[in-house]
Each structure stands twice: as structure tokens, then as C-alpha cells.
Protein backbone atom coordinates (compact mmCIF):
# COMPACT_ATOMS: atom_id res chain seq x y z
CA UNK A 1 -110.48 -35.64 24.73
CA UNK A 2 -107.36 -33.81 23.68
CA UNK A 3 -107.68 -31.22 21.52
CA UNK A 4 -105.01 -32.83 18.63
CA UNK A 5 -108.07 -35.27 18.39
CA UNK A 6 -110.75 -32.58 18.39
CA UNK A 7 -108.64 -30.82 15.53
CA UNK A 8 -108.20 -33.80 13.77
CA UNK A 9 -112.07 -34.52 13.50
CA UNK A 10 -112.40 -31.10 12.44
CA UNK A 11 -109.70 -31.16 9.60
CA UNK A 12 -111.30 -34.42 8.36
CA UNK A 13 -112.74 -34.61 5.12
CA UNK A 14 -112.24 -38.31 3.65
CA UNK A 15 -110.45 -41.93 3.36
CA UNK A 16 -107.81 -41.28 5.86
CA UNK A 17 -106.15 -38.70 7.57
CA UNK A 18 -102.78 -38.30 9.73
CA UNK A 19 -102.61 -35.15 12.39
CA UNK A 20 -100.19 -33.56 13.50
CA UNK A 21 -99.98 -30.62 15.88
CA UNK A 22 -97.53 -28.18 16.76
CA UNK A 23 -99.58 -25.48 19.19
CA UNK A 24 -98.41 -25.27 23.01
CA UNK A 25 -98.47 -29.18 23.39
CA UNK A 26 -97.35 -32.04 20.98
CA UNK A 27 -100.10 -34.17 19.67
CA UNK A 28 -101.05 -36.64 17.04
CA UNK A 29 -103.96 -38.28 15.79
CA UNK A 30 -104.57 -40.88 13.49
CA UNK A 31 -108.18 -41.10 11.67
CA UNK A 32 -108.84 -44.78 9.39
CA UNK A 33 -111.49 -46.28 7.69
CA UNK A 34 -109.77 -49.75 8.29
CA UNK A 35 -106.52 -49.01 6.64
CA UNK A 36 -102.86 -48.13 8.25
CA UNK A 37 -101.56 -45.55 5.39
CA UNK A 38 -103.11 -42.46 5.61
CA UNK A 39 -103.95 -40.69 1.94
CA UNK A 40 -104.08 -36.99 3.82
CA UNK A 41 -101.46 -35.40 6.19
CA UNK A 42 -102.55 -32.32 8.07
CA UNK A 43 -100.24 -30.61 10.04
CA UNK A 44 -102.07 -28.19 12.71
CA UNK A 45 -101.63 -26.00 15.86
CA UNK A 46 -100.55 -22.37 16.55
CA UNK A 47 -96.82 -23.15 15.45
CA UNK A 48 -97.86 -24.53 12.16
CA UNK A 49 -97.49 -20.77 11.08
CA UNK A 50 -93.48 -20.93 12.08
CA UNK A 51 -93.27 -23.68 9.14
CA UNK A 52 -91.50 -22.02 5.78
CA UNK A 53 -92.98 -25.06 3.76
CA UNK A 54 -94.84 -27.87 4.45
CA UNK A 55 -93.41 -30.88 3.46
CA UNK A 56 -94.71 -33.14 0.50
CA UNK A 57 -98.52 -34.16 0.34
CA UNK A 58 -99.20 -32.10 3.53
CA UNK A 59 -101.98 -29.05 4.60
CA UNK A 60 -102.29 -26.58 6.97
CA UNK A 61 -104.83 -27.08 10.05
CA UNK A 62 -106.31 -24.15 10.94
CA UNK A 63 -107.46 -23.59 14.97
CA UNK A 64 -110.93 -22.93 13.94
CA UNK A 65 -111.50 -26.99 13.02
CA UNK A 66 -111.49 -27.57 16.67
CA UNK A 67 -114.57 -26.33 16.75
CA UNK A 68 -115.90 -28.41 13.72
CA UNK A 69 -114.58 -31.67 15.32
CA UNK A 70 -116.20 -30.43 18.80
CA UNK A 71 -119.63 -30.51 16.65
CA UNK A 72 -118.27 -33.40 15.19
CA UNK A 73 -118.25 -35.10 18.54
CA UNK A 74 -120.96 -33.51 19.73
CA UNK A 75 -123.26 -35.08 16.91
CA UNK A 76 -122.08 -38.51 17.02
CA UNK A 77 -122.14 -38.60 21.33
CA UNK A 78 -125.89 -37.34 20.85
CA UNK A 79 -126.97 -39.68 18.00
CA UNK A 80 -125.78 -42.34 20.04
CA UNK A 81 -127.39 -41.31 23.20
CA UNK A 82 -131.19 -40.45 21.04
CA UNK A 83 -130.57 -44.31 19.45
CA UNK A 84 -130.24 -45.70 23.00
CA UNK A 85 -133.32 -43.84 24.28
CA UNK A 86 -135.21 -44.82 21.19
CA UNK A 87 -134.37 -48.49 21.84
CA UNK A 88 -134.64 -48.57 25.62
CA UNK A 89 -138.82 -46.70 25.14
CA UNK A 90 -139.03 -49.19 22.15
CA UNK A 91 -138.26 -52.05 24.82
CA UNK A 92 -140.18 -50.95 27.89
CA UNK A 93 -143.45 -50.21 25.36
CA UNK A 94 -142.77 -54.23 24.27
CA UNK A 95 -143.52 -54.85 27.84
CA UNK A 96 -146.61 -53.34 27.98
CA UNK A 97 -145.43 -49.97 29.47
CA UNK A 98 -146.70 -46.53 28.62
CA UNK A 99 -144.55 -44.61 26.45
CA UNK A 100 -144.59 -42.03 24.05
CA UNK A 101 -142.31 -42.96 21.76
């Protein structure tokens, strides 16, 4: 995962979302709830700082939302993994298997 992308899911809030960021690398993300325009433009990274003004209909990112979209990603890798036990207990009990469910 590259950490534009774990920025980006920490400087989401709603509809979607373009990212941009200018720290030691170059890096991009784009966030959509099935749409191509995005409705918010964040522009992140450590050189965000070195911009006089942002342009038009743009934010700041701030460092510290990697660690939201880490959480982020954390959360939705975990929910996915408890669904997938929950189903595969849920299918071995159907066969007559002991489980605690």
C-alpha cells in the first residue's frame, strides 16, 4: 500500500475525493463512490507546507491522516476477515460439525 493511498483514506470524509501528495515521493489517489469528478481535492505530504496558496476548491492534508487511513484499512481488512470466519463456522456447523459460533 503506498502511503498517498493511506493518506488519502485518512483525509476522506465524503462523495469523492482527489489526492495529491507532495512529501519525498509523488503520489496520487483517487477515492469514488461510482463517479469520475471528484467534489473534494486534497493536496497532502511534507511539501504541501512550501505551497503560498492552494489553488481553487482545494485543502491541506495533514501527515497525521496516514494514520486514520491505516485504521481505516485496518478496520475494513479485519471486518472482512471476522465475516469470512463467521461464514466459513456458519458452514462447517451446517455440516454437522462442532463449532462455537
Amino acid at each position: 500500500m503506498l502511503p498517498s493511498n493511506v493518506k488519502a483514506r485518512g483525509s476522506y470524509k465524503k462523495g469523492k475525493m482527489f489526492f495529491l501528495g507532495l512529501g519525498t515521493s509523488f503520489g496520487s489517489a483517487l477515492v469514488l463512490n461510482r463517479a469520475l469528478k471528484p467534489t473534494d481535492v486534497v493536496i497532502g505530504g511534507g511539501h504541501v507546507k512550501r505551497l503560498k496558496k492552494l489553488p481553487p476548491g482545494c485543502r491541506a492534508g495533514d501527515n497525521a491522516n496516514a494514520f486514520i487511513g491505516g485504521f481505516r484499512l485496518w478496520e475494513e481488512w479485519d471486518s472482512k476477515r471476522i465475516a469470512a470466519r463467521k461464514k466459513d463456522r456458519f458452514n462447517q456447523a451446517k455440516k454437522g460439525a462442532f463449532v462455537i459460533l
